[in-house]
Protein backbone atom coordinates (compact mmCIF):
# COMPACT_ATOMS: atom_id res chain seq x y z
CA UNK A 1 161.02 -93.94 228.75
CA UNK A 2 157.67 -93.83 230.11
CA UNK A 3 156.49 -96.97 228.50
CA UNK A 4 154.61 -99.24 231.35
CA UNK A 5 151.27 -97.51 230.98
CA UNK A 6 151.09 -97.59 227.16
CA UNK A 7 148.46 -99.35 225.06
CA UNK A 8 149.35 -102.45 223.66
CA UNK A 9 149.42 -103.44 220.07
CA UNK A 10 147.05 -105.97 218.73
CA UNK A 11 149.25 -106.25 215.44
CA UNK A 12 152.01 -108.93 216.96
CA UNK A 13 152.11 -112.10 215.94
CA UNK A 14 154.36 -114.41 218.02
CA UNK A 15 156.55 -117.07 216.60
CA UNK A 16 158.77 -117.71 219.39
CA UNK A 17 158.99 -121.47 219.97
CA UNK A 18 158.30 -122.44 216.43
CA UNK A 19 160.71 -124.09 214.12
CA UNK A 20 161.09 -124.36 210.39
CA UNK A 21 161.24 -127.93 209.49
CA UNK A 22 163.99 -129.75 208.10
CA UNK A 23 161.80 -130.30 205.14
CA UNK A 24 161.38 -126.97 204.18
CA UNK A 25 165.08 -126.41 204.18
CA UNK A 26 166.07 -129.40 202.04
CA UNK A 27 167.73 -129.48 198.84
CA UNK A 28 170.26 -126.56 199.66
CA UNK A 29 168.09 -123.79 197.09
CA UNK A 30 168.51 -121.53 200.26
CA UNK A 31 172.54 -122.58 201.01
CA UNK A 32 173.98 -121.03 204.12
CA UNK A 33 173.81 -117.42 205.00
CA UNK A 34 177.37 -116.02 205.56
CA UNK A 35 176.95 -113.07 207.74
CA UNK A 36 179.42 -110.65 208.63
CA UNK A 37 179.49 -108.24 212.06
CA UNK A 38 177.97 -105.46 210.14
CA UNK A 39 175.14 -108.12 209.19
CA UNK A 40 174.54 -109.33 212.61
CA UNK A 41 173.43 -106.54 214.21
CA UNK A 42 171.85 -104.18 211.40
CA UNK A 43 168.45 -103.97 210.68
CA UNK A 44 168.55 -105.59 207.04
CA UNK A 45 165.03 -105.98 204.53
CA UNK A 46 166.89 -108.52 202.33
CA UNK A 47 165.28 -108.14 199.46
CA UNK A 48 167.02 -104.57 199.57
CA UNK A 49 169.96 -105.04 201.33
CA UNK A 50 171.48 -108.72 200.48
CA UNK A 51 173.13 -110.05 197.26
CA UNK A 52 171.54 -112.79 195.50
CA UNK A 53 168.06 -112.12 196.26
CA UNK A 54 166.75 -114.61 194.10
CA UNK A 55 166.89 -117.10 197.14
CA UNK A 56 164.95 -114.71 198.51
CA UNK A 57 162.18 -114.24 196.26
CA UNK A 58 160.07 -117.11 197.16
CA UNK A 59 161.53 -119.75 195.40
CA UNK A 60 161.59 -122.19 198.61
CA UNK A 61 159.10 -123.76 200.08
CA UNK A 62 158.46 -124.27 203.91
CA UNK A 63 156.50 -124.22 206.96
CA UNK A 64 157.09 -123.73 210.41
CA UNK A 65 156.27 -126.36 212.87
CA UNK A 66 156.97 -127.89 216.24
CA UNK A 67 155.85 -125.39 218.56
CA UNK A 68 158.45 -125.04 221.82
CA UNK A 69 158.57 -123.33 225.06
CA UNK A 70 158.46 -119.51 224.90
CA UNK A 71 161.56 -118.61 225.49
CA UNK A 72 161.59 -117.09 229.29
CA UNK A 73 162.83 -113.98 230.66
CA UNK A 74 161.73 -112.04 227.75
CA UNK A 75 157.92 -111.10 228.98
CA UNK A 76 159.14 -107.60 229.74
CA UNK A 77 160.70 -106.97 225.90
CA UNK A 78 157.84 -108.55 224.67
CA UNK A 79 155.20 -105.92 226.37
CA UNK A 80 157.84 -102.91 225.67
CA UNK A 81 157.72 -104.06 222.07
CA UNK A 82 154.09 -104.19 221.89
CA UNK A 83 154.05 -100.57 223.71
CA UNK A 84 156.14 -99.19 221.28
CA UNK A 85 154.24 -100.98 217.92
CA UNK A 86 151.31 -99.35 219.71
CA UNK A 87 152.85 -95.76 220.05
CA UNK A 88 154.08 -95.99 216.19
CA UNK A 89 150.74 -96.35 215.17
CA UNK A 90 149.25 -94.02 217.13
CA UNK A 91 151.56 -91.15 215.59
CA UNK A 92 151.71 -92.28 212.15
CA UNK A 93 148.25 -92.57 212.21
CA UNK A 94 147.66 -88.76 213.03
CA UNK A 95 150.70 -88.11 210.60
CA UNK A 96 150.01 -89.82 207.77
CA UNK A 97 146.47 -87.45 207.04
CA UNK A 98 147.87 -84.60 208.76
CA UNK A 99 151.50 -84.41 206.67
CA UNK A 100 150.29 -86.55 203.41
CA UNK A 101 146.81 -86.20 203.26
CA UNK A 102 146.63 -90.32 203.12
CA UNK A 103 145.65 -92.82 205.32
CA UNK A 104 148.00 -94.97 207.47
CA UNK A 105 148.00 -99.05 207.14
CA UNK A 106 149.30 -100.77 210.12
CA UNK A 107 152.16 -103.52 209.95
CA UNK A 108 152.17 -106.69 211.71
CA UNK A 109 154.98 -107.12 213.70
CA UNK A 110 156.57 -111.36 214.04
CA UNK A 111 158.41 -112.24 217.16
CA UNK A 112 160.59 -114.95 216.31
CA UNK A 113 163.29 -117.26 218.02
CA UNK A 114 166.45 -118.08 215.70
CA UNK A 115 165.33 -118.31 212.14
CA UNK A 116 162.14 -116.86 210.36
CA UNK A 117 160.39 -117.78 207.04
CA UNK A 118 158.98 -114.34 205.58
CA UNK A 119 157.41 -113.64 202.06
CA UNK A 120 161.43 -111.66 201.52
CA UNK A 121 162.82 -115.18 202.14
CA UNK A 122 164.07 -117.10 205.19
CA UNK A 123 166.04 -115.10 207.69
CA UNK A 124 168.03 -115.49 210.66
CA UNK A 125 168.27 -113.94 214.24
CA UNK A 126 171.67 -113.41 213.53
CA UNK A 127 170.90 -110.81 210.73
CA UNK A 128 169.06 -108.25 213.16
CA UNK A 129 165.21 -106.97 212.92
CA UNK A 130 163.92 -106.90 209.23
CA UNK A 131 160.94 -105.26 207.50
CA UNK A 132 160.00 -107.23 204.48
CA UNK A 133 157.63 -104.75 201.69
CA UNK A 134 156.55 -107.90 200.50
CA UNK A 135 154.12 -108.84 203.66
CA UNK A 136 154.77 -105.63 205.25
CA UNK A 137 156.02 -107.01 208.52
CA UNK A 138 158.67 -106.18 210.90
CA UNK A 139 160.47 -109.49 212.22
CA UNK A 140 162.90 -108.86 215.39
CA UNK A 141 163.86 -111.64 217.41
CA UNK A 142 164.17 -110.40 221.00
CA UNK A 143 167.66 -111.24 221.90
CA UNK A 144 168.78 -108.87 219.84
CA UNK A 145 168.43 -106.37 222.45
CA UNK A 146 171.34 -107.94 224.54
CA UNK A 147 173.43 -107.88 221.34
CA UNK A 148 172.77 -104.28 221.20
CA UNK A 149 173.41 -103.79 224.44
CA UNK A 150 176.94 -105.72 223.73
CA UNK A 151 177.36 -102.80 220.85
CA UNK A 152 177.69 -100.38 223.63
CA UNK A 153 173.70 -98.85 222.88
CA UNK A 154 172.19 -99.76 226.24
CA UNK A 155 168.61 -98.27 227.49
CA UNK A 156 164.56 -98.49 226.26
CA UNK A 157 165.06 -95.89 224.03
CA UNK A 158 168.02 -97.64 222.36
CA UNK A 159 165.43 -100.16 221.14
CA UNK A 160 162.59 -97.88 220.43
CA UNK A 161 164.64 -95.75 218.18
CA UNK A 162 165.45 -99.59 216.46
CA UNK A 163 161.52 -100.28 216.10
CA UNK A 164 160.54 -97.49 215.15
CA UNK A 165 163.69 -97.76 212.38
CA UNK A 166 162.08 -100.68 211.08
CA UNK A 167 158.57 -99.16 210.55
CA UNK A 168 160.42 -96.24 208.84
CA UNK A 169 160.93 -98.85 206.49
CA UNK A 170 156.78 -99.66 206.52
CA UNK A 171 156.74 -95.77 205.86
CA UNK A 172 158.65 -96.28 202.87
CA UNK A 173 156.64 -98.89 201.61
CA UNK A 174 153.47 -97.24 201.90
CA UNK A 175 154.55 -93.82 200.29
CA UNK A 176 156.11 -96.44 197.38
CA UNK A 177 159.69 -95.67 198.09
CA UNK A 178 160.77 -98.81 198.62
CA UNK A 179 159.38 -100.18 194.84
CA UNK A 180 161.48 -97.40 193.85
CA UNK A 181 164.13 -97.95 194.92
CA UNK A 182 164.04 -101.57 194.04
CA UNK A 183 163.61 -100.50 190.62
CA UNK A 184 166.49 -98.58 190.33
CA UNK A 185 168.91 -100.73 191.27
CA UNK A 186 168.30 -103.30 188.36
CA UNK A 187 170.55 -100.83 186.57
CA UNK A 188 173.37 -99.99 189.01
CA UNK A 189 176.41 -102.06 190.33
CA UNK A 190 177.17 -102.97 193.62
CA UNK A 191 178.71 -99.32 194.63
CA UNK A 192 175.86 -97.80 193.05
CA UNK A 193 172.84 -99.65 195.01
CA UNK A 194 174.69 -99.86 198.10
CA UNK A 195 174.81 -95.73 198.32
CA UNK A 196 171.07 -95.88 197.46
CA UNK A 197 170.38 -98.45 199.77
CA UNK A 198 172.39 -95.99 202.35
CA UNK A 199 169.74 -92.90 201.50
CA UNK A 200 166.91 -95.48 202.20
CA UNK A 201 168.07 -96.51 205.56
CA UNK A 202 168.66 -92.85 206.81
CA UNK A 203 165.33 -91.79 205.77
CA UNK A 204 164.06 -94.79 208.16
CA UNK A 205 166.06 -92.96 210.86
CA UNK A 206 164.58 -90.04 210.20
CA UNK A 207 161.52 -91.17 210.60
CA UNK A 208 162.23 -92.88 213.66
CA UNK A 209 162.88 -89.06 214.77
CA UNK A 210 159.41 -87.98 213.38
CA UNK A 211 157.99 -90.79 215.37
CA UNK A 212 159.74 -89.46 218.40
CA UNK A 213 158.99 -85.76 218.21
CA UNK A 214 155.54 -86.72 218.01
CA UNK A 215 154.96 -89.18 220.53
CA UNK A 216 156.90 -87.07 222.84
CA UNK A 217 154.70 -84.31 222.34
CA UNK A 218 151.14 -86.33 222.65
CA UNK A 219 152.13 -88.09 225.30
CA UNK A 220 155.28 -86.64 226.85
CA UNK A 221 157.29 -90.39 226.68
CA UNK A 222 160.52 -89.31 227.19
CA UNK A 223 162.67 -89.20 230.43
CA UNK A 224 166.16 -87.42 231.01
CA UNK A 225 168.88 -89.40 229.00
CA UNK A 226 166.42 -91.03 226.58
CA UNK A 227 167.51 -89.03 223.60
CA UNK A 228 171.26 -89.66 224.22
CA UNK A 229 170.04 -93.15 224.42
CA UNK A 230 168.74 -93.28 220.73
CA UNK A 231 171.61 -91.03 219.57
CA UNK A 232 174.09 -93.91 221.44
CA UNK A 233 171.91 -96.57 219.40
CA UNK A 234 172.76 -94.51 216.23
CA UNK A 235 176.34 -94.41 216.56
CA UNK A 236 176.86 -97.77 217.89
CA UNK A 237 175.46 -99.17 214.13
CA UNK A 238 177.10 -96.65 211.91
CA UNK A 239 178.47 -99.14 209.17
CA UNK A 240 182.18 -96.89 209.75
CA UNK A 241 182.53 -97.84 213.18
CA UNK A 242 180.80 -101.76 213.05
CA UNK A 243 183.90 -102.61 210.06
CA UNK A 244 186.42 -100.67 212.44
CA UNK A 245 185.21 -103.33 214.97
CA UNK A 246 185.14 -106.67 212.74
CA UNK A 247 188.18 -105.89 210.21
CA UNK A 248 190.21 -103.19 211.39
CA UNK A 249 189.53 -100.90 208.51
CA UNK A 250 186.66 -99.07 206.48
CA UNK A 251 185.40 -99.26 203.21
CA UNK A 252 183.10 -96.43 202.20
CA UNK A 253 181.84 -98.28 198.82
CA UNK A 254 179.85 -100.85 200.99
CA UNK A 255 178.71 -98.92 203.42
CA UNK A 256 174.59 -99.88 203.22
CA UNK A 257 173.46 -97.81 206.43
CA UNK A 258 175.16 -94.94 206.35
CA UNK A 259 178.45 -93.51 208.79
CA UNK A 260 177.73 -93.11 212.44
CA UNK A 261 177.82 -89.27 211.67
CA UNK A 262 174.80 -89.53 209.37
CA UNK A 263 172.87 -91.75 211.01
CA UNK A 264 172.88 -89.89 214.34
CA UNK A 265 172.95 -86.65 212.20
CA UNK A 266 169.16 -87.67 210.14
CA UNK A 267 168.06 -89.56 213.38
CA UNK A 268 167.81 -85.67 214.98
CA UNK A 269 166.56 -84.15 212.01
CA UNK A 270 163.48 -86.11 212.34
CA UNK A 271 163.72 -85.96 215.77
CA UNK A 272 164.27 -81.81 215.60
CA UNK A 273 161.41 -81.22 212.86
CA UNK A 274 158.98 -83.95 213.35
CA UNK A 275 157.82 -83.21 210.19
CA UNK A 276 158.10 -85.85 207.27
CA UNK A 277 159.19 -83.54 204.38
CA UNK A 278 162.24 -83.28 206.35
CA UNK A 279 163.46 -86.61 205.58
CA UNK A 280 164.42 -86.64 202.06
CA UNK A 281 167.61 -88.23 201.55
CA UNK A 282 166.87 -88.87 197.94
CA UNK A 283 167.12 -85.07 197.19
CA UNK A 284 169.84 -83.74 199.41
CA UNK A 285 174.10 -84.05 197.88
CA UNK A 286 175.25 -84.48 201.19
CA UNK A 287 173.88 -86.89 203.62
């Protein structure tokens, strides 16, 4: 990608080096998050994706404290990050009153080292980048590029096509998707919410394509190989082939992302059309 010479977002707020206090994480209201391969290295919004959100719903009180080194070696993901923030707000911005006739709010986006306090709930690194609707911020701890890179999705537009997943989710937010979905699945079972919560996180790819399409064509940021790149990134964390991986076996009932197939599949629709009404998963039968 053609990334270096980008402007750089003003909308990151950087909590490497801090950690929550022992304090704050007393009394065991927040217990211990079991997380599973699929877990560690999706994108997850808890609030929409995790069972028993009622830890997560701002019952526990903390702080972060005790500010540490920053964490070296990670300048350059830092400033790619920032570039690519930058970029997503630079398209959605034209977008949003071009496509919707509205006007597009920014998101913050928190770097963080190991474990995160969010207004969704307390999170860790472990669980992947995370948009919480509630303070409409994408969290990504930086490592998480190496574990992508251990998925087999290698290569800067790997991890753009993950960012700009996450403010697909922002999208959502803003256009009030995300309320209703949340809505909806007061009155479904676990099979139920975990196929809508699979329509909600291919529209984010989708949008990631939109993104994509449009930056490419403002500001021409793609190289040779950088589309096979995001399409990699898209099968690598297809929730099929991440449980063929951890157990052997696949079950389609609670799947949450969506099959490798779809994901690269509405990841190129975007991508192809560039054009938001393209990326309604809510509508279509067949995803």
């Amino acid at each position: 990608m053609r990334w270096k010479t980008g402007r750089r977002s003003q909308n990151i707020e950087d909590r490497r080096g801090l950690r929550i206090s022992r304090a704050g994480l007393g009394g065991g209201s927040i217990g211990i998050v079991i997380l599973v391969l699929l877990a560690m290295f999706l994108d997850i919004d808890p609030r929409i994706i995790m069972q028993g959100a009622e830890i997560l719903e701002g019952g526990v009180q903390s702080s972060q404290t005790e500010t540490q080194p920053i964490i070296s070696g990670q300048e350059e993901a830092r400033e790619f990050t920032s570039v690519i923030l930058a970029d997503t707000e630079d398209t959605w911005k034209v977008l949003f009153p071009e496509q919707l006739n509205k006007s597009y709010k920014e998101p913050t986006l928190v770097l963080f080292s190991g474990v995160v306090q969010s207004a969704c709930g307390f999170a860790q690194a472990a669980m992947g980048p995370f948009y919480c609707p509630a303070d409409q911020k994408v969290y990504i701890d930086l490592d998480f590029f190496d574990d992508l890179k251990k998925l087999g999705a290698s290569g800067d537009f790997a991890r753009a096509y993950v960012i700009a997943h996450e403010i697909g989710h922002h999208i959502q937010t803003l256009l009030g998707i995300s309320n209703h979905v949340m809505t909806l699945r007061r009155s479904m079972n676990e099979t139920q919410r975990n196929a809508l919560s699979v329509r909600l996180e291919l529209q984010a790819d989708c949008f990631a394509g939109v993104w994509a399409n449009n930056a490419q064509r403002a500001r021409n940021i793609l190289e040779s190989g950088d589309v096979e790149e995001g399409l990699n990134a898209a099968t690598a964390i297809g929730d099929d082939r991440l449980q063929k991986q951890s157990q052997g076996y696949i079950v389609p009932e609670s799947f949450t992302h969506g099959t490798s197939e779809q994901r690269v599949r509405w990841f190129k629709r975007g991508l192809e059309s560039g054009k938001i009404s393209e990326c309604d998963t809510f509508k279509t039968k067949k995803l």
